[in-house]
N, C-alpha and C. Protein backbone atom coordinates (compact mmCIF):
# COMPACT_ATOMS: atom_id res chain seq x y z
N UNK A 1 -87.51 118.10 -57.97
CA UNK A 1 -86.61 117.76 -59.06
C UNK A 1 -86.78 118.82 -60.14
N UNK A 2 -85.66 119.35 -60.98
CA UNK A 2 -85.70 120.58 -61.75
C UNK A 2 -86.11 120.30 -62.74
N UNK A 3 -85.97 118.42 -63.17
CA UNK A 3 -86.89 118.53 -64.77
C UNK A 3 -88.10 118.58 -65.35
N UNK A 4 -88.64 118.25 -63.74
CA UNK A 4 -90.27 117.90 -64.14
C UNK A 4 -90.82 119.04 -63.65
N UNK A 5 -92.05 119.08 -64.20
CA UNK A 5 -93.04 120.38 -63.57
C UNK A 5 -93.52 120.76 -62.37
N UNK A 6 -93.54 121.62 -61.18
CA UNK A 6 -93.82 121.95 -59.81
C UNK A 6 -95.19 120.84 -60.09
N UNK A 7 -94.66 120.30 -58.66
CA UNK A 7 -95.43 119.34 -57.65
C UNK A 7 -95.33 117.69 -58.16
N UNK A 8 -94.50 117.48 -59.46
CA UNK A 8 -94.62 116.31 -60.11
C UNK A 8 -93.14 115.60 -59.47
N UNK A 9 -93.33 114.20 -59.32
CA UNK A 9 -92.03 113.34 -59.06
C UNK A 9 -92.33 112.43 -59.63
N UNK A 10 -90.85 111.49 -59.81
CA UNK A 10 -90.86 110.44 -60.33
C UNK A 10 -90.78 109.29 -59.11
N UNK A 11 -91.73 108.50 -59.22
CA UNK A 11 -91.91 107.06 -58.26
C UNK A 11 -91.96 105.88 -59.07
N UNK A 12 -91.60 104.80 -58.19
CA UNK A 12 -91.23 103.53 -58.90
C UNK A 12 -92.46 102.40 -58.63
N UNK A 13 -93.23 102.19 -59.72
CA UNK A 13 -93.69 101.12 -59.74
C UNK A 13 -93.48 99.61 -58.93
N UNK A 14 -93.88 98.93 -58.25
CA UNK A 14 -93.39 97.87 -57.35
C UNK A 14 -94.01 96.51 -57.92
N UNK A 15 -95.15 96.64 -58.97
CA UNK A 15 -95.93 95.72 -59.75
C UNK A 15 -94.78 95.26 -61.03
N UNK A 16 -94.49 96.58 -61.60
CA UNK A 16 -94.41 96.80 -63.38
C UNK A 16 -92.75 96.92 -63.07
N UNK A 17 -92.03 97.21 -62.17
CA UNK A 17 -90.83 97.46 -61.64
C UNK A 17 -90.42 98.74 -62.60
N UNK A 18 -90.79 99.56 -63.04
CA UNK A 18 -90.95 100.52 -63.64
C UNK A 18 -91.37 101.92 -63.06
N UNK A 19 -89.99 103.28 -63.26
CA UNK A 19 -90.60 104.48 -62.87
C UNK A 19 -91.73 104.99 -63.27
N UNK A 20 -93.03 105.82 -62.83
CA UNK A 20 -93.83 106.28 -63.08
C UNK A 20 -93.82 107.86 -62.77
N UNK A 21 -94.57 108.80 -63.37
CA UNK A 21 -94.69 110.10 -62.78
C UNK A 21 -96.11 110.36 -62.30
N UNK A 22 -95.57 111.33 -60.60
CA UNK A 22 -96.92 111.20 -59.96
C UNK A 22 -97.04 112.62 -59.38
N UNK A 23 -98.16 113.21 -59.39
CA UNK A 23 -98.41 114.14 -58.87
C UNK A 23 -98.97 114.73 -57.76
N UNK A 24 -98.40 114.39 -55.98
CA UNK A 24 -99.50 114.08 -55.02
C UNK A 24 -100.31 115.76 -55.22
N UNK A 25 -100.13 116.38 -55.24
CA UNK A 25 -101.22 117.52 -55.48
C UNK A 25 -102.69 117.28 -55.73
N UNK A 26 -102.48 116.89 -57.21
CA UNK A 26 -103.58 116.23 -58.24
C UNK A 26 -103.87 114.96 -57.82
N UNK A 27 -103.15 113.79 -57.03
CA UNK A 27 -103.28 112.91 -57.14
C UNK A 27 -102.88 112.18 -58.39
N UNK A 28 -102.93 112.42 -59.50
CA UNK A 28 -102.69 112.20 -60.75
C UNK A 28 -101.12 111.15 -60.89
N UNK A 29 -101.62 110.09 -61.64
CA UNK A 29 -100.59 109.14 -62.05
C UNK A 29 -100.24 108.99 -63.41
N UNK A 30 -99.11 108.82 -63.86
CA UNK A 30 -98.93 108.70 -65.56
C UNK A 30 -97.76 108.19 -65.82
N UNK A 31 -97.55 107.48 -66.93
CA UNK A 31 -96.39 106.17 -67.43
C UNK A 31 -95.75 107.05 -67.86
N UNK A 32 -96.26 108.23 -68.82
CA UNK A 32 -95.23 109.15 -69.26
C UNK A 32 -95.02 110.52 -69.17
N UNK A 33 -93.67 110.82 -68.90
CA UNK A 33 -93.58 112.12 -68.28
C UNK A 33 -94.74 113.47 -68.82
N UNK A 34 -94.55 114.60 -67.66
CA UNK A 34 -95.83 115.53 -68.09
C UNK A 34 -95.45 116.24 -68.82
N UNK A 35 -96.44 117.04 -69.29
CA UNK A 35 -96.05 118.26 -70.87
C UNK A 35 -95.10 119.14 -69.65
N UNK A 36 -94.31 120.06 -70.34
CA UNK A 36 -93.81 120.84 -69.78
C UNK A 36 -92.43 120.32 -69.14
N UNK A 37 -92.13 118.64 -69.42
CA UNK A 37 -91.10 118.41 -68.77
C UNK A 37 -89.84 118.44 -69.41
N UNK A 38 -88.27 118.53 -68.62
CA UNK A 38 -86.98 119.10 -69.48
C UNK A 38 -86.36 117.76 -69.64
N UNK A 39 -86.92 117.11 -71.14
CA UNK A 39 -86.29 115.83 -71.22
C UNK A 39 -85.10 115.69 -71.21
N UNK A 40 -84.11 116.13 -71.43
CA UNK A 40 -82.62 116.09 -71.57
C UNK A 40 -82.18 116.07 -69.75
N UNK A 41 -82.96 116.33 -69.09
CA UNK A 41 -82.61 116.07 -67.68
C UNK A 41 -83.16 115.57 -66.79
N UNK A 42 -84.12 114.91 -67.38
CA UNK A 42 -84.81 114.11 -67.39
C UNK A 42 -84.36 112.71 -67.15
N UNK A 43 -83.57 112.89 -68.54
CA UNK A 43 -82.99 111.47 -69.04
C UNK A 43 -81.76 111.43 -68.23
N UNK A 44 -80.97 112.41 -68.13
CA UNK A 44 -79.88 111.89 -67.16
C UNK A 44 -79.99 111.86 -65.79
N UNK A 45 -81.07 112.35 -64.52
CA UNK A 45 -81.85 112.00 -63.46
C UNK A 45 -81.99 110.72 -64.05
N UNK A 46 -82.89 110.04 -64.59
CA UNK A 46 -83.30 108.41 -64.90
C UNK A 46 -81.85 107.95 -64.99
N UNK A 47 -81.53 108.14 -65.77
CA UNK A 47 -79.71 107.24 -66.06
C UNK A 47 -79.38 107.07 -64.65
N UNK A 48 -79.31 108.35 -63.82
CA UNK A 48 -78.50 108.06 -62.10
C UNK A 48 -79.24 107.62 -61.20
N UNK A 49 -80.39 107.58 -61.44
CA UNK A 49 -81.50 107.14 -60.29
C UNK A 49 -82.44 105.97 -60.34
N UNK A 50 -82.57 105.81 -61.36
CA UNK A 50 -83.30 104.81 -61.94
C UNK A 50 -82.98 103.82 -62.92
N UNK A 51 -82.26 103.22 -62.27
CA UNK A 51 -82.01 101.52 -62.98
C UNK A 51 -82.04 100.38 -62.90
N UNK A 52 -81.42 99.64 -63.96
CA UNK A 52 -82.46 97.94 -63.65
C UNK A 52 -81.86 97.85 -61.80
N UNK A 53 -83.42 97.24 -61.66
CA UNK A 53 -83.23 96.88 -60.17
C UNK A 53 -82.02 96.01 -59.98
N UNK A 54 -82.01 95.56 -58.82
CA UNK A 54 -80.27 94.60 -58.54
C UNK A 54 -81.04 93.28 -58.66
N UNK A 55 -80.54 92.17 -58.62
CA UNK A 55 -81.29 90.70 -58.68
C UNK A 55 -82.12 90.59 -57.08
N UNK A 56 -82.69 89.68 -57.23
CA UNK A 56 -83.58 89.16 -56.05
C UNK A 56 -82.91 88.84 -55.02
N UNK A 57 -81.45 88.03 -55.46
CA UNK A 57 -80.60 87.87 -53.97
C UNK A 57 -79.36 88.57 -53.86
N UNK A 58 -79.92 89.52 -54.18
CA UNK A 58 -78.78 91.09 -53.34
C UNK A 58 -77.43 91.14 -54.13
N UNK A 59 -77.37 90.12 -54.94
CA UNK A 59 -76.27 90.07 -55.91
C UNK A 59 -76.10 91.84 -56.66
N UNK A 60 -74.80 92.55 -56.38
CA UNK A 60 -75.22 94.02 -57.34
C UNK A 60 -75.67 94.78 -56.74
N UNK A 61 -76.22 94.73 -55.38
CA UNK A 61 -76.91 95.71 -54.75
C UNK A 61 -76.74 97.14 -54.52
N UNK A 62 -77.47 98.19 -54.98
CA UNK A 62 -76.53 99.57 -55.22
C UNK A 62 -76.85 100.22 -53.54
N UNK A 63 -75.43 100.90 -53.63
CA UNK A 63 -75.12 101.09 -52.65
C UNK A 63 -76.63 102.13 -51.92
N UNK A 64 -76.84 102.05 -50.73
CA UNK A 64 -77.95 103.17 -49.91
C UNK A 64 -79.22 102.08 -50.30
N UNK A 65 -79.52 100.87 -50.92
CA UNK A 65 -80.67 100.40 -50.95
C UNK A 65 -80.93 99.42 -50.15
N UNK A 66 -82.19 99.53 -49.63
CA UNK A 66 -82.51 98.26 -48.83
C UNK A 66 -83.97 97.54 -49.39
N UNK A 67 -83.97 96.60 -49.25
CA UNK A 67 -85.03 95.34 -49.57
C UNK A 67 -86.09 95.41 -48.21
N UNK A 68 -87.16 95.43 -49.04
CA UNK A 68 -88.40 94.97 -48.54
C UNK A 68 -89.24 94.61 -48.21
N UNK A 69 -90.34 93.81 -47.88
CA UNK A 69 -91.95 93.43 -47.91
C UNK A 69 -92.87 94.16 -47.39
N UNK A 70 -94.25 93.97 -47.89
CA UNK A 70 -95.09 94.84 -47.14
C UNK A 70 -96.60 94.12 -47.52
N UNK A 71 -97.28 94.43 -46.37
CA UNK A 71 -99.04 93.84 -46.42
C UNK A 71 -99.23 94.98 -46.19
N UNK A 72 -100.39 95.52 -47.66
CA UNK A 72 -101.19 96.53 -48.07
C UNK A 72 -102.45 96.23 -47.58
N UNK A 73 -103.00 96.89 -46.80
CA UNK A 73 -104.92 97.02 -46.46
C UNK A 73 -105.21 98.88 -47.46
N UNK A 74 -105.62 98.58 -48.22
CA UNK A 74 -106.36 99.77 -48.73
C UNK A 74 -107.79 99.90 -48.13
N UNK A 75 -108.02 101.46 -48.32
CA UNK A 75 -109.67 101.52 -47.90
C UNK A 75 -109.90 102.62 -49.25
N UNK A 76 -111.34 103.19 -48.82
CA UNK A 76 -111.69 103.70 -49.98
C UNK A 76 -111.54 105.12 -49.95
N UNK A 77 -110.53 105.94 -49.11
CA UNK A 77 -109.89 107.05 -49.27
C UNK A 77 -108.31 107.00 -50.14
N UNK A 78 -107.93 105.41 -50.39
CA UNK A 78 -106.67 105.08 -51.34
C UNK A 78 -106.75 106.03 -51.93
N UNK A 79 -105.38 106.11 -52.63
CA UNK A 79 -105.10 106.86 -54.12
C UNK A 79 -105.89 105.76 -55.10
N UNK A 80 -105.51 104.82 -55.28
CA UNK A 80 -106.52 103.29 -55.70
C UNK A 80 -107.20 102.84 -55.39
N UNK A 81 -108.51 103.29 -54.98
CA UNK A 81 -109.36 102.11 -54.17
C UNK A 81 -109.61 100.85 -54.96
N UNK A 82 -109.40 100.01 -55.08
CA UNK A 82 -109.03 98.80 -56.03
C UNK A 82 -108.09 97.86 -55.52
N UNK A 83 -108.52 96.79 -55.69
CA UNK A 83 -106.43 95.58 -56.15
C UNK A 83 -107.18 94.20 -56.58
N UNK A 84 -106.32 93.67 -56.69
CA UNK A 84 -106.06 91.97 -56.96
C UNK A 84 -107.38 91.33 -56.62
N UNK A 85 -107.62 91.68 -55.28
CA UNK A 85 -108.44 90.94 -54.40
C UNK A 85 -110.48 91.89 -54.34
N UNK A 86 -109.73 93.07 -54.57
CA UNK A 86 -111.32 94.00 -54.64
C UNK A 86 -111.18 94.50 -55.45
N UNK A 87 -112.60 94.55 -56.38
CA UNK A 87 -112.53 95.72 -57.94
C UNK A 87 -112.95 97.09 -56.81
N UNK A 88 -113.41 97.19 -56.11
CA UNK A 88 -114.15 98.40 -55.52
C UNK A 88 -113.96 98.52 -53.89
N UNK A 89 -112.85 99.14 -53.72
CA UNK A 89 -112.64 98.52 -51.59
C UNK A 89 -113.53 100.06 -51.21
N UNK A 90 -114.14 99.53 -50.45
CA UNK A 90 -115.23 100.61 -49.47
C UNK A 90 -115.15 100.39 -48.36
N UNK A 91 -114.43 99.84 -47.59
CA UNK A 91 -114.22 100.05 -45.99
C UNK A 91 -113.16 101.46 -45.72
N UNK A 92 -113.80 102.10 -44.64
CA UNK A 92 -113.00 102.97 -44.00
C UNK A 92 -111.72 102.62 -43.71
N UNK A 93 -110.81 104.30 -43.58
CA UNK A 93 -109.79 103.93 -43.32
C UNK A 93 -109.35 103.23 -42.11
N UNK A 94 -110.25 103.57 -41.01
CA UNK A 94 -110.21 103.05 -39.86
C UNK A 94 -110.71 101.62 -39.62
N UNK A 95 -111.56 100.90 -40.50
CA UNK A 95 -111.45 99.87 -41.04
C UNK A 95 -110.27 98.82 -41.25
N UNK A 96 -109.83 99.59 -41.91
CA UNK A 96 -108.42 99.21 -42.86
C UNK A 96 -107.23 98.76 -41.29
N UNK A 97 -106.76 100.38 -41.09
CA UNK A 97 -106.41 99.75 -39.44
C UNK A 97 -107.01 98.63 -38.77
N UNK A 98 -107.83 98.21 -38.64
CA UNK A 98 -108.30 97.40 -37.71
C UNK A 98 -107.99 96.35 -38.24
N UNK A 99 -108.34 95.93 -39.33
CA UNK A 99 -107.88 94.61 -40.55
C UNK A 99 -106.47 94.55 -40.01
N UNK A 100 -105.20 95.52 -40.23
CA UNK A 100 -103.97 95.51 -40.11
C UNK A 100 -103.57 95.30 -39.21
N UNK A 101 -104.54 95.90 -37.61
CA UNK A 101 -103.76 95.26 -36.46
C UNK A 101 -103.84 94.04 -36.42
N UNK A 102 -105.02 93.22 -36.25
CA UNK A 102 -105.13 92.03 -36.43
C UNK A 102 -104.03 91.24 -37.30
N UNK A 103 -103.76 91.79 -38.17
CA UNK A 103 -102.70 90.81 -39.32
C UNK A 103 -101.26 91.45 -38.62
N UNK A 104 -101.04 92.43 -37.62
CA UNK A 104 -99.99 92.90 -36.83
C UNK A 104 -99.74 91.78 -35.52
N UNK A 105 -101.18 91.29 -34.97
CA UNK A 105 -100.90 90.54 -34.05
C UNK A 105 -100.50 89.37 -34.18
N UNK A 106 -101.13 88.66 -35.30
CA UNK A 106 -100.74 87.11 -35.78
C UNK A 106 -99.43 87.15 -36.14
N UNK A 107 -98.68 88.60 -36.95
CA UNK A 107 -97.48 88.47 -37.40
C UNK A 107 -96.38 88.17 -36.02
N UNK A 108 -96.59 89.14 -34.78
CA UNK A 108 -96.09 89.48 -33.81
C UNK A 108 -96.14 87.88 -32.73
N UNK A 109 -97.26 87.13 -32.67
CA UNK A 109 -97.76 86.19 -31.95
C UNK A 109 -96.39 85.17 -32.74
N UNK A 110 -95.97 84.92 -34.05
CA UNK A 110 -95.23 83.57 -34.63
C UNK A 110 -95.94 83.36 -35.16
N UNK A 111 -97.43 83.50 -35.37
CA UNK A 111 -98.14 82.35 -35.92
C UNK A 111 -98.01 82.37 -37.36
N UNK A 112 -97.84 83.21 -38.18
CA UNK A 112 -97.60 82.95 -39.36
C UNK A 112 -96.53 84.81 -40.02
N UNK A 113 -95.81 84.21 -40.67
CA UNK A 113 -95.16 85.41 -41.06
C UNK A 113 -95.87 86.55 -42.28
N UNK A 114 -94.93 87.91 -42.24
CA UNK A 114 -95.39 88.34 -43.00
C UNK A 114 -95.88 88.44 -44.23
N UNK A 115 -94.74 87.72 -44.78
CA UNK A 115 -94.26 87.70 -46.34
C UNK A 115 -95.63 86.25 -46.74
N UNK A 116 -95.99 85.53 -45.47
CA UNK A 116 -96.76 84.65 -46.04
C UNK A 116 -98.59 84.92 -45.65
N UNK A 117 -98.70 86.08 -45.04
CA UNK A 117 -99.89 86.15 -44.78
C UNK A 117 -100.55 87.66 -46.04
N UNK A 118 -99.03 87.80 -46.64
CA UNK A 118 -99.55 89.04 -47.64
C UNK A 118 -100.05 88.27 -48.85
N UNK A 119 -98.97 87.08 -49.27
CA UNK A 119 -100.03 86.05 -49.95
C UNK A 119 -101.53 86.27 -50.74
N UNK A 120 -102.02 86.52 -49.61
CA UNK A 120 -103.55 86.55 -49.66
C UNK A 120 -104.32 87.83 -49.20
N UNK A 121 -103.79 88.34 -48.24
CA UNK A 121 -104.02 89.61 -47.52
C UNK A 121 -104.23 90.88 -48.03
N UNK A 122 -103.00 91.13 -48.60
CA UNK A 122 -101.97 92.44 -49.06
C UNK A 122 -102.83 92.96 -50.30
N UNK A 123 -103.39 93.74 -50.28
CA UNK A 123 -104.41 94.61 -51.86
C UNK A 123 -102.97 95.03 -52.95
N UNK A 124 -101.38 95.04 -52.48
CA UNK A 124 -101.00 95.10 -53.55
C UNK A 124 -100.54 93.81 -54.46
N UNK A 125 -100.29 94.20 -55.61
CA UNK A 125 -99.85 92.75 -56.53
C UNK A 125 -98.56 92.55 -56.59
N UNK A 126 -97.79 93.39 -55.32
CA UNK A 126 -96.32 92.46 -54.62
C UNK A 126 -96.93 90.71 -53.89
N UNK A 127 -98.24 90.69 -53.35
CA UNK A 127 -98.68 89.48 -52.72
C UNK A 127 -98.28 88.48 -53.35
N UNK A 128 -98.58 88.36 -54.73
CA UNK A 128 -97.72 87.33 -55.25
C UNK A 128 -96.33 86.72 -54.77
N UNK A 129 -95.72 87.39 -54.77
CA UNK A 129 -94.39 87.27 -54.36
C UNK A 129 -94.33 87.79 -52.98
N UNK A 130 -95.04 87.27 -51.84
CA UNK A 130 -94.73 87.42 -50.18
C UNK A 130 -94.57 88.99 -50.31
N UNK A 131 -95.29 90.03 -50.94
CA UNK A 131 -95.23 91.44 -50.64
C UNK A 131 -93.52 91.87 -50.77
N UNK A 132 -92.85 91.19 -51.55
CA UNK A 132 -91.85 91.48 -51.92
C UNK A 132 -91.62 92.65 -52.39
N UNK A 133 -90.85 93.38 -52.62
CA UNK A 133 -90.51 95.26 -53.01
C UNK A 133 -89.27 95.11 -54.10
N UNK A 134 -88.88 94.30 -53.49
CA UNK A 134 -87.35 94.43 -53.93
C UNK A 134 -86.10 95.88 -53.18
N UNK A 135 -85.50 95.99 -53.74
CA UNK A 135 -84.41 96.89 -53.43
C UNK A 135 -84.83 98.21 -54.02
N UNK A 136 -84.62 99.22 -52.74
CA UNK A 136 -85.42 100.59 -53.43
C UNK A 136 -84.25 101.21 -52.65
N UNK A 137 -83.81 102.62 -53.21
CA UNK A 137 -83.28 103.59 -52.46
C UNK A 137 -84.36 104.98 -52.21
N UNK A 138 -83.14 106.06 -51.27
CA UNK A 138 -84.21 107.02 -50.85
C UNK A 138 -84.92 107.68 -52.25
N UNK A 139 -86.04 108.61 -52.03
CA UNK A 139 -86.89 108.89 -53.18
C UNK A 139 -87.20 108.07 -54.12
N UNK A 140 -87.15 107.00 -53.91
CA UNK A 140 -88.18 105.65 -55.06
C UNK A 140 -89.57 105.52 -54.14
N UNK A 141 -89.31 105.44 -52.73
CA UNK A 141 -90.58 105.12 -52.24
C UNK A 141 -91.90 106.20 -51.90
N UNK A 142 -92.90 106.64 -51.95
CA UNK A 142 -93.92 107.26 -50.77
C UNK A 142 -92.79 107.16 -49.43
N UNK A 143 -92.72 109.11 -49.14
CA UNK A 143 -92.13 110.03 -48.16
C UNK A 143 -92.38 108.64 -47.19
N UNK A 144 -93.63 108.72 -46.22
CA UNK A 144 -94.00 108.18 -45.24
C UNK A 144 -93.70 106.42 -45.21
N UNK A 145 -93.62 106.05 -46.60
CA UNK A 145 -93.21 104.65 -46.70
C UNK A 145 -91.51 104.68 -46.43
N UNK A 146 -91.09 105.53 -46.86
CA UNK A 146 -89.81 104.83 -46.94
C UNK A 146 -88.95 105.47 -45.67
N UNK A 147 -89.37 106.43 -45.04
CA UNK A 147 -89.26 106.90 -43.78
C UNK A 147 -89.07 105.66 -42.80
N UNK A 148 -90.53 105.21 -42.87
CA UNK A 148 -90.59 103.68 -42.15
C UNK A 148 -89.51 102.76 -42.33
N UNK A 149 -89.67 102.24 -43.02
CA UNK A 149 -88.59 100.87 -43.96
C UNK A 149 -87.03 101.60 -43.74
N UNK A 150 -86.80 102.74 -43.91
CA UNK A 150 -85.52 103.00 -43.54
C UNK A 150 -84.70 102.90 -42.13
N UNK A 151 -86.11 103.50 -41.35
CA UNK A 151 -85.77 103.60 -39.30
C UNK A 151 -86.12 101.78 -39.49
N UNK A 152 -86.21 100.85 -39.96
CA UNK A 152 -85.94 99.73 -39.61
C UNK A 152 -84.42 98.61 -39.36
N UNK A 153 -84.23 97.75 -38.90
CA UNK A 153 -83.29 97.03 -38.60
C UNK A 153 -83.37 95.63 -39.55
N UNK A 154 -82.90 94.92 -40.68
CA UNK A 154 -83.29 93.64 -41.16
C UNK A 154 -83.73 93.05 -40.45
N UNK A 155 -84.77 92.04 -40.67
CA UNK A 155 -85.32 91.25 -39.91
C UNK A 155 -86.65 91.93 -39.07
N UNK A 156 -86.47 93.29 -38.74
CA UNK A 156 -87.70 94.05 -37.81
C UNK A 156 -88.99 94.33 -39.21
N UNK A 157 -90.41 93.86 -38.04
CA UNK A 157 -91.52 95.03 -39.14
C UNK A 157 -92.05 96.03 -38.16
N UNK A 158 -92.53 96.93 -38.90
CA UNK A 158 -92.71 98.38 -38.56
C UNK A 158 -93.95 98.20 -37.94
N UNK A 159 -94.19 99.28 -37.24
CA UNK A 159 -96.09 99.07 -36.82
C UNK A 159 -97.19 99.57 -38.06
N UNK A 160 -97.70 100.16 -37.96
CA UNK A 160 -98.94 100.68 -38.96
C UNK A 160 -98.64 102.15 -39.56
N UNK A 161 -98.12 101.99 -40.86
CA UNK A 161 -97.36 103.14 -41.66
C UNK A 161 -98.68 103.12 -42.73
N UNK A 162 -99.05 104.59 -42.21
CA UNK A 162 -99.82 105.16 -43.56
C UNK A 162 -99.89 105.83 -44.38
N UNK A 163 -99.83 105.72 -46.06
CA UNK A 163 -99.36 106.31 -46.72
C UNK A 163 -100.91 106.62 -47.54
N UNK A 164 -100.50 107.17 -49.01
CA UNK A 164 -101.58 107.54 -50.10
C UNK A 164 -102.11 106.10 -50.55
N UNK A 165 -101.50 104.89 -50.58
CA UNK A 165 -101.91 103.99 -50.80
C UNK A 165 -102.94 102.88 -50.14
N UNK A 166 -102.85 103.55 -48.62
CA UNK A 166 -103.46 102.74 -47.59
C UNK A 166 -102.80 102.21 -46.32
N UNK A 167 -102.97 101.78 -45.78
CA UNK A 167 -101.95 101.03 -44.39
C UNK A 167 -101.32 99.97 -44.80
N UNK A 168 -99.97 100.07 -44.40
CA UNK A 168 -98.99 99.31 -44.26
C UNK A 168 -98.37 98.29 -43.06
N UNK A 169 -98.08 96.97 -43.16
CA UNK A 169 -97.15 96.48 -42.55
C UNK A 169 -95.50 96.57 -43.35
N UNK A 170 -94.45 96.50 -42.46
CA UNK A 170 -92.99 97.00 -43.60
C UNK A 170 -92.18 95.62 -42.90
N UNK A 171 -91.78 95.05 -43.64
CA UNK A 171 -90.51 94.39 -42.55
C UNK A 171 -89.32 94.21 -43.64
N UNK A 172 -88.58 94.34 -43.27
CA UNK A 172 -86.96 95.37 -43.78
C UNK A 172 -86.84 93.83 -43.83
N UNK A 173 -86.05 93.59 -45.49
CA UNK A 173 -85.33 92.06 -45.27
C UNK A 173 -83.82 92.30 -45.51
N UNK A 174 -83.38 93.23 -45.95
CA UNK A 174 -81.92 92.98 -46.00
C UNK A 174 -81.92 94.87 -45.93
C-alpha cells in the first residue's frame, strides 16, 4: 500500500473490530499509524476499505465479503504467545497441531461443532462469540488466513491453516 511505510499494512482487529497497523517484518503491532506515513491517503484507503463492519446477520453485506469462525491453538512461536485462557502459552508449535487435530476430529466425527467447541478452546477472544469473525474482505485477513476461508464453500471447515497467530480451524458461514 503507497501510504504506509515499506513492509507496513493495515489489518483488522477481530477482538476490538478495529483496523490496526502491522508490520510482519518486525513483527511489530500498533493502533496508530507509523511515523513516516501519507495521511491524506491514508485516510481515503480507510474511507474505501475499512468500514463499519455489516451487521451480524448479513443485513448490508459489502460486496466480495464472507463471514467466518475460527478455533485458535496458539503456541509459543505466536506473534502473541498469550490469550483469554493462558497469560504465557509454551507448548510447541507442533503441540499446538496436535491439540487442533484432535478438536479437527470431534468437529469432523458430529460430536460437537465448531463455533461451540471454540467457546472454550480457541486462545482468541472471538471464543466468546463461537469464534465468530464476522464479515471480512480480501486484505483484512493474515495472507495464509484468508487464502483458506476464501477456497472454502459455506458451511465447509478448512483443515489446519497456519498463520503468525498460531493454528487454525476456519469454517466459512456465509
Amino acid at each position: 500500500m503507497v501510504c504506509l511505510p515499506f513492509s507496513w499494512e493495515v489489518r483488522h482487529s477481530n477482538s476490538k473490530n478495529l483496523p490496526y497497523y502491522f508490520n510482519p517484518a518486525t513483527k511489530e503491532s500498533r493502533w496508530e499509524p507509523p511515523a513516516d506515513t501519507d495521511t491524506e491517503k491514508l485516510k481515503l484507503y480507510m474511507a474505501h476499505h475499512h468500514t463499519p463492519a455489516a451487521n451480524a446477520d448479513g443485513a448490508g453485506q459489502a460486496e466480495g465479503k464472507i463471514r467466518c469462525s475460527h478455533l485458535l491453538v496458539k503456541h509459543r512461536d505466536s506473534r502473541r504467545p498469550s490469550s483469554w485462557r493462558e497469560a504465557e502459552i509454551t507448548r510447541s508449535k507442533e503441540e499446538a497441531i496436535e491439540i487442533l487435530k484432535g478438536h479437527e476430529d470431534r468437529i469432523q466425527s458430529g460430536e460437537i461443532s465448531l463455533g461451540d467447541l471454540a467457546v472454550s478452546e480457541s486462545d482468541c477472544s472471538s471464543a466468546r462469540k463461537k469464534g465468530d469473525l464476522g464479515f471480512f474482505g480480501p486484505g483484512e485477513m493474515q495472507k495464509e488466513f484468508e487464502d483458506a476461508a476464501f477456497a472454502l464453500q459455506p458451511g465447509q471447515v478448512s483443515g489446519i491453516t497456519e498463520t503468525a497467530s498460531g493454528v487454525h480451524l476456519i469454517e466459512r458461514m456465509q
